[in-house]
C-alpha atoms as a PDB file:
ATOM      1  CA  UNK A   1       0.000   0.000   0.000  1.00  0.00           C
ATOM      2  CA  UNK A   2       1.470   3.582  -0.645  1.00  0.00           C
ATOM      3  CA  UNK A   3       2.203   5.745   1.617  1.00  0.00           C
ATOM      4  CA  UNK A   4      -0.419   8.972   2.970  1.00  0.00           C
ATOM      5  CA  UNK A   5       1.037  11.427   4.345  1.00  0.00           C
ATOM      6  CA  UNK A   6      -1.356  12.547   7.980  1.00  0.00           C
ATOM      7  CA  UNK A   7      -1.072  16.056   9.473  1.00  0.00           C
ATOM      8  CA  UNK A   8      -2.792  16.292  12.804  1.00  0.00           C
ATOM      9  CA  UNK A   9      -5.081  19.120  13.524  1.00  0.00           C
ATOM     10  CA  UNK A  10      -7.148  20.526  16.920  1.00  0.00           C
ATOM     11  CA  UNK A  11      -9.734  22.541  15.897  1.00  0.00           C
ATOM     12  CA  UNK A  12      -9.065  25.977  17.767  1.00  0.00           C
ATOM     13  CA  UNK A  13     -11.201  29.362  18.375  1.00  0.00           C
ATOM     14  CA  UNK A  14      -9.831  31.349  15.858  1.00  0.00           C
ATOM     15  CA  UNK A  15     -10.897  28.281  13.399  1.00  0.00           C
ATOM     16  CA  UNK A  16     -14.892  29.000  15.057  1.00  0.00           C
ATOM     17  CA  UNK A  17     -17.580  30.961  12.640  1.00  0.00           C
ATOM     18  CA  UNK A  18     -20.428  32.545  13.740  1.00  0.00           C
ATOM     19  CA  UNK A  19     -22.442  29.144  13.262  1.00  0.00           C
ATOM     20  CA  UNK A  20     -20.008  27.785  16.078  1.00  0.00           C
ATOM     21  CA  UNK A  21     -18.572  25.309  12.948  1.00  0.00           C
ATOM     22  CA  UNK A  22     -15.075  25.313  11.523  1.00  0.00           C
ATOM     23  CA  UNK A  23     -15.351  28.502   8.941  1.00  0.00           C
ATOM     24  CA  UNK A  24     -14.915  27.122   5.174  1.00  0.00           C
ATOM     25  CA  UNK A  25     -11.704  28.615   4.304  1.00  0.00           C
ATOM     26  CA  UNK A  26     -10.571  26.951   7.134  1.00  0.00           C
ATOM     27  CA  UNK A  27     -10.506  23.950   5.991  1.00  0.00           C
ATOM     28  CA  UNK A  28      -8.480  25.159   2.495  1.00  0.00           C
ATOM     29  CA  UNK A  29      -5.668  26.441   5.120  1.00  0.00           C
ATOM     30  CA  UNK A  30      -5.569  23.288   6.702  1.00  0.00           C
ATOM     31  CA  UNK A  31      -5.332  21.847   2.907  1.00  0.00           C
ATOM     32  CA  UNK A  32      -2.315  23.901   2.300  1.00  0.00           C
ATOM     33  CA  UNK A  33      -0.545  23.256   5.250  1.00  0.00           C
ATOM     34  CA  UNK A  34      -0.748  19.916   5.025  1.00  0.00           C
ATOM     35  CA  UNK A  35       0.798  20.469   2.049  1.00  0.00           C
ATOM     36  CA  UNK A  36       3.385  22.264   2.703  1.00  0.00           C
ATOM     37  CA  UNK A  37       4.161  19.950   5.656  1.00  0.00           C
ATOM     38  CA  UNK A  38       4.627  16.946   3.715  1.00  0.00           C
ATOM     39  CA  UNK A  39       6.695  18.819   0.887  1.00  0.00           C
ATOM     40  CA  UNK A  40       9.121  20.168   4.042  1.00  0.00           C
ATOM     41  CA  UNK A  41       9.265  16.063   5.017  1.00  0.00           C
ATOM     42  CA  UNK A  42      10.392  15.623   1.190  1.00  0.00           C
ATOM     43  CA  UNK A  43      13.122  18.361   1.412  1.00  0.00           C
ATOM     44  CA  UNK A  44      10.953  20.768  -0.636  1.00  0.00           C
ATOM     45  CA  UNK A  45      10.770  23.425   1.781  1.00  0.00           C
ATOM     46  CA  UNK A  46      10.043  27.117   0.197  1.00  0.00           C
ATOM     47  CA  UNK A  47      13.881  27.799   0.715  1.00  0.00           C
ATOM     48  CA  UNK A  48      14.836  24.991  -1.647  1.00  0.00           C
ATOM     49  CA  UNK A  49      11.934  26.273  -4.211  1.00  0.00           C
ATOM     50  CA  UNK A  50      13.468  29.712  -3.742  1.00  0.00           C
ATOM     51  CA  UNK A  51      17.355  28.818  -4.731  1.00  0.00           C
ATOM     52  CA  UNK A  52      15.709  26.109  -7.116  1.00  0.00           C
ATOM     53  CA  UNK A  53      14.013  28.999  -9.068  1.00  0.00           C
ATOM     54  CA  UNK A  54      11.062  27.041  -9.327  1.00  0.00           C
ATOM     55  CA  UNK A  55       8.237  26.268  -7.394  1.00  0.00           C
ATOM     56  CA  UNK A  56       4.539  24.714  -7.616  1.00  0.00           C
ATOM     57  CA  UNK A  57       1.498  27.160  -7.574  1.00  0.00           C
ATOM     58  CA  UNK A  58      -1.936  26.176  -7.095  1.00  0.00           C
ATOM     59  CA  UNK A  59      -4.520  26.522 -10.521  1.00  0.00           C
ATOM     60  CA  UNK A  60      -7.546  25.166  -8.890  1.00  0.00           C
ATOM     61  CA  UNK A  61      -8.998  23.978  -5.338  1.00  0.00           C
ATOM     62  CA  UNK A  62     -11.758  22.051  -5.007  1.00  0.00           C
ATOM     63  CA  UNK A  63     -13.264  21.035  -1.692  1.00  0.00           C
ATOM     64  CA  UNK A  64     -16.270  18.663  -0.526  1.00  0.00           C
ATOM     65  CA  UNK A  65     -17.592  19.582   3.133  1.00  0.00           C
ATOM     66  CA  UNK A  66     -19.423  16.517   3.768  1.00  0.00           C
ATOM     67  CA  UNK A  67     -19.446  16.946   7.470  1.00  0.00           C
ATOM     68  CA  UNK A  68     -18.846  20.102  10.153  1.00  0.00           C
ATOM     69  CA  UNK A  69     -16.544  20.479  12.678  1.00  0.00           C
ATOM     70  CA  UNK A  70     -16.374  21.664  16.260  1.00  0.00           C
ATOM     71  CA  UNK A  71     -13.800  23.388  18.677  1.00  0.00           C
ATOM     72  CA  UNK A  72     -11.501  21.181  20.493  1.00  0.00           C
ATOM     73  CA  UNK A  73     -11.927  18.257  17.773  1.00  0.00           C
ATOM     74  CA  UNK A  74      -8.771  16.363  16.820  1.00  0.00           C
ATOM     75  CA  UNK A  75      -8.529  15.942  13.375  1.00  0.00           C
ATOM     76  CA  UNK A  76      -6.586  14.036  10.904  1.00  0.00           C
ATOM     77  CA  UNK A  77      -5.355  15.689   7.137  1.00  0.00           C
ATOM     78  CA  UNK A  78      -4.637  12.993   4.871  1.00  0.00           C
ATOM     79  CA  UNK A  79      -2.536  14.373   1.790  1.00  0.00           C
ATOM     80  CA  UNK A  80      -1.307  11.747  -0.950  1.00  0.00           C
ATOM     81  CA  UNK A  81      -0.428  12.661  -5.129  1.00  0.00           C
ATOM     82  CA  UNK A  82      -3.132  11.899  -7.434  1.00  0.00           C
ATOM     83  CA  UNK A  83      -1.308  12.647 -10.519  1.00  0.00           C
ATOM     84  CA  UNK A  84       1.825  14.179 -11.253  1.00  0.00           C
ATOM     85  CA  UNK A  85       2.814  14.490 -14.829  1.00  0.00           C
ATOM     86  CA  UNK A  86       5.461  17.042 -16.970  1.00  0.00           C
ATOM     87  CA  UNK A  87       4.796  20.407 -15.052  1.00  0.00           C
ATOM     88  CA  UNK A  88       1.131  19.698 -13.147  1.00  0.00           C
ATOM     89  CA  UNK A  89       0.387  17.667 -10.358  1.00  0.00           C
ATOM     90  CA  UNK A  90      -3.325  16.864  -8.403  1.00  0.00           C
ATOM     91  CA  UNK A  91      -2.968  16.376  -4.844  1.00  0.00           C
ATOM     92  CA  UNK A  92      -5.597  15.386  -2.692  1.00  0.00           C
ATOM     93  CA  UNK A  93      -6.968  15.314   0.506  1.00  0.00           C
ATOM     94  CA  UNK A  94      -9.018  13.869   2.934  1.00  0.00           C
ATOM     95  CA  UNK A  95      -9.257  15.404   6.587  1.00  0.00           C
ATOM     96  CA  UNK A  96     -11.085  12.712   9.218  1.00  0.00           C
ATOM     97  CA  UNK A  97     -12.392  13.031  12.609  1.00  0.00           C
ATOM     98  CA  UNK A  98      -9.805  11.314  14.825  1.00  0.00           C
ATOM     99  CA  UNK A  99     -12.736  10.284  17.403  1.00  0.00           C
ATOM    100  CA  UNK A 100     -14.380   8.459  14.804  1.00  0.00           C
ATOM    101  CA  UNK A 101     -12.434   8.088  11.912  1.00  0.00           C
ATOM    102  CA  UNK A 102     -15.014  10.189   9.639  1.00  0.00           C
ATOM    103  CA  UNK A 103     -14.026  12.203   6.635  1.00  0.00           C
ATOM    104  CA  UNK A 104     -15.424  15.115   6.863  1.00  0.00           C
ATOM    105  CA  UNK A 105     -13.900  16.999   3.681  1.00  0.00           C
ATOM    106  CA  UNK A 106     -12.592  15.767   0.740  1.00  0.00           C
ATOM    107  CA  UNK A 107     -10.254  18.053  -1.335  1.00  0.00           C
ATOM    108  CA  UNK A 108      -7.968  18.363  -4.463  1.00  0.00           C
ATOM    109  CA  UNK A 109      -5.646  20.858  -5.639  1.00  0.00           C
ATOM    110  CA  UNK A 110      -4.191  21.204  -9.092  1.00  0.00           C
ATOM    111  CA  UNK A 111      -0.406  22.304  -9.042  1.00  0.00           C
ATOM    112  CA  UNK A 112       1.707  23.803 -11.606  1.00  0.00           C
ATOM    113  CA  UNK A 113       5.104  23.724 -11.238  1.00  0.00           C
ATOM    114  CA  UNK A 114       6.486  27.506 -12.667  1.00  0.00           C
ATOM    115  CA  UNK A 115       9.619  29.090 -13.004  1.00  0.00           C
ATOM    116  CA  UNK A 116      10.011  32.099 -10.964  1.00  0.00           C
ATOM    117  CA  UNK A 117      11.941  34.325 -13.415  1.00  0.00           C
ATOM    118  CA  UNK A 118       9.052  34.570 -15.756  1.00  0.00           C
ATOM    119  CA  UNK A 119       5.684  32.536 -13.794  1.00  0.00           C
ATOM    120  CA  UNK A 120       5.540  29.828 -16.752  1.00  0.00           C
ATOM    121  CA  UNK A 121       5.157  26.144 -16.570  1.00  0.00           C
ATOM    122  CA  UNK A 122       8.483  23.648 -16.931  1.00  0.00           C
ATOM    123  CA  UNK A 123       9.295  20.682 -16.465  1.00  0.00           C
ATOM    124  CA  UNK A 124       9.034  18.843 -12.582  1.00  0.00           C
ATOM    125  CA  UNK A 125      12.894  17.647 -11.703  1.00  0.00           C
ATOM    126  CA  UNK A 126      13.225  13.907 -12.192  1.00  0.00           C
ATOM    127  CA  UNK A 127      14.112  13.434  -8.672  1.00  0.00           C
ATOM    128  CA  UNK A 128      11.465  15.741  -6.914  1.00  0.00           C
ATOM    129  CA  UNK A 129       9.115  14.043  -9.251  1.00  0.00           C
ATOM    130  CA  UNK A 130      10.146  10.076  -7.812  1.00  0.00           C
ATOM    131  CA  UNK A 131      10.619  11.921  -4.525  1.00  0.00           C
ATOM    132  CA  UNK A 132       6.728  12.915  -4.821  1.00  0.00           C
ATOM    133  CA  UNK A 133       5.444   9.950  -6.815  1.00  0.00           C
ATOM    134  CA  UNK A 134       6.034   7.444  -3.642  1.00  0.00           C
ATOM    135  CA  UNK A 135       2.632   8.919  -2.204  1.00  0.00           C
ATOM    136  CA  UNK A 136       1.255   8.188  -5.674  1.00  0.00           C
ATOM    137  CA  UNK A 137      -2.524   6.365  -5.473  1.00  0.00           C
END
């Protein structure tokens, strides 16, 4: 089975709408930290990106709320690589009620990989590619 990446969440205050649920673009945040998080475990922190000259940008988010969530709720982001091919890659998401193991959103973002000297599309390095492609499903 290939590996998930899991980022562990507690739903705090400032995370609270004025329904007393976790606010929508919440849950995107959460999406992109995760993200982030499991890109720093690969070595692909923003200060590699930055000398690189090249980093991934998101095109598109799209997000499911199938369930809310409350304050003080441990949750569970579950990031893995749908697709990752020439200069785009889909990640997605699932984030899960620890308590009892519910999903609660379900999420993918389409990333382009862009050089940073002029913001167009090239090619994903062979290496960060295999380096990303072990959490391939």
């Amino acid at each position: 089975m290939k590996p998930i990446f899991s980022y562990p969440i507690t739903v705090q205050q400032k995370d609270i709408d004025s329904l007393r649920h976790v606010n929508n673009e919440v849950y995107l945040r959460w999406t992109l930290e995760a993200a982030n998080a499991h890109s720093v475990s690969l070595g692909y922190g923003m200060e590699k990106f930055l000398s690189d000259g090249a980093c991934f940008v998101v095109r598109r988010h799209e997000l499911d709320y199938l369930l809310p969530a409350y304050l003080g709720e441990e949750l569970i982001v579950e990031t893995w690589i749908k697709t990752m091919n020439a200069a785009k890659s889909i990640r997605a998401y699932q984030i899960k009620r620890k308590s009892d193991e519910k999903i609660i959103l379900k999420a993918e973002t389409l990333w382009v990989y862009i050089n940073l000297s002029n913001g167009r599309p090239m090619e994903i390095p062979e290496k960060m590619a295999a380096d990303y492609s072990a959490f391939l499903h």
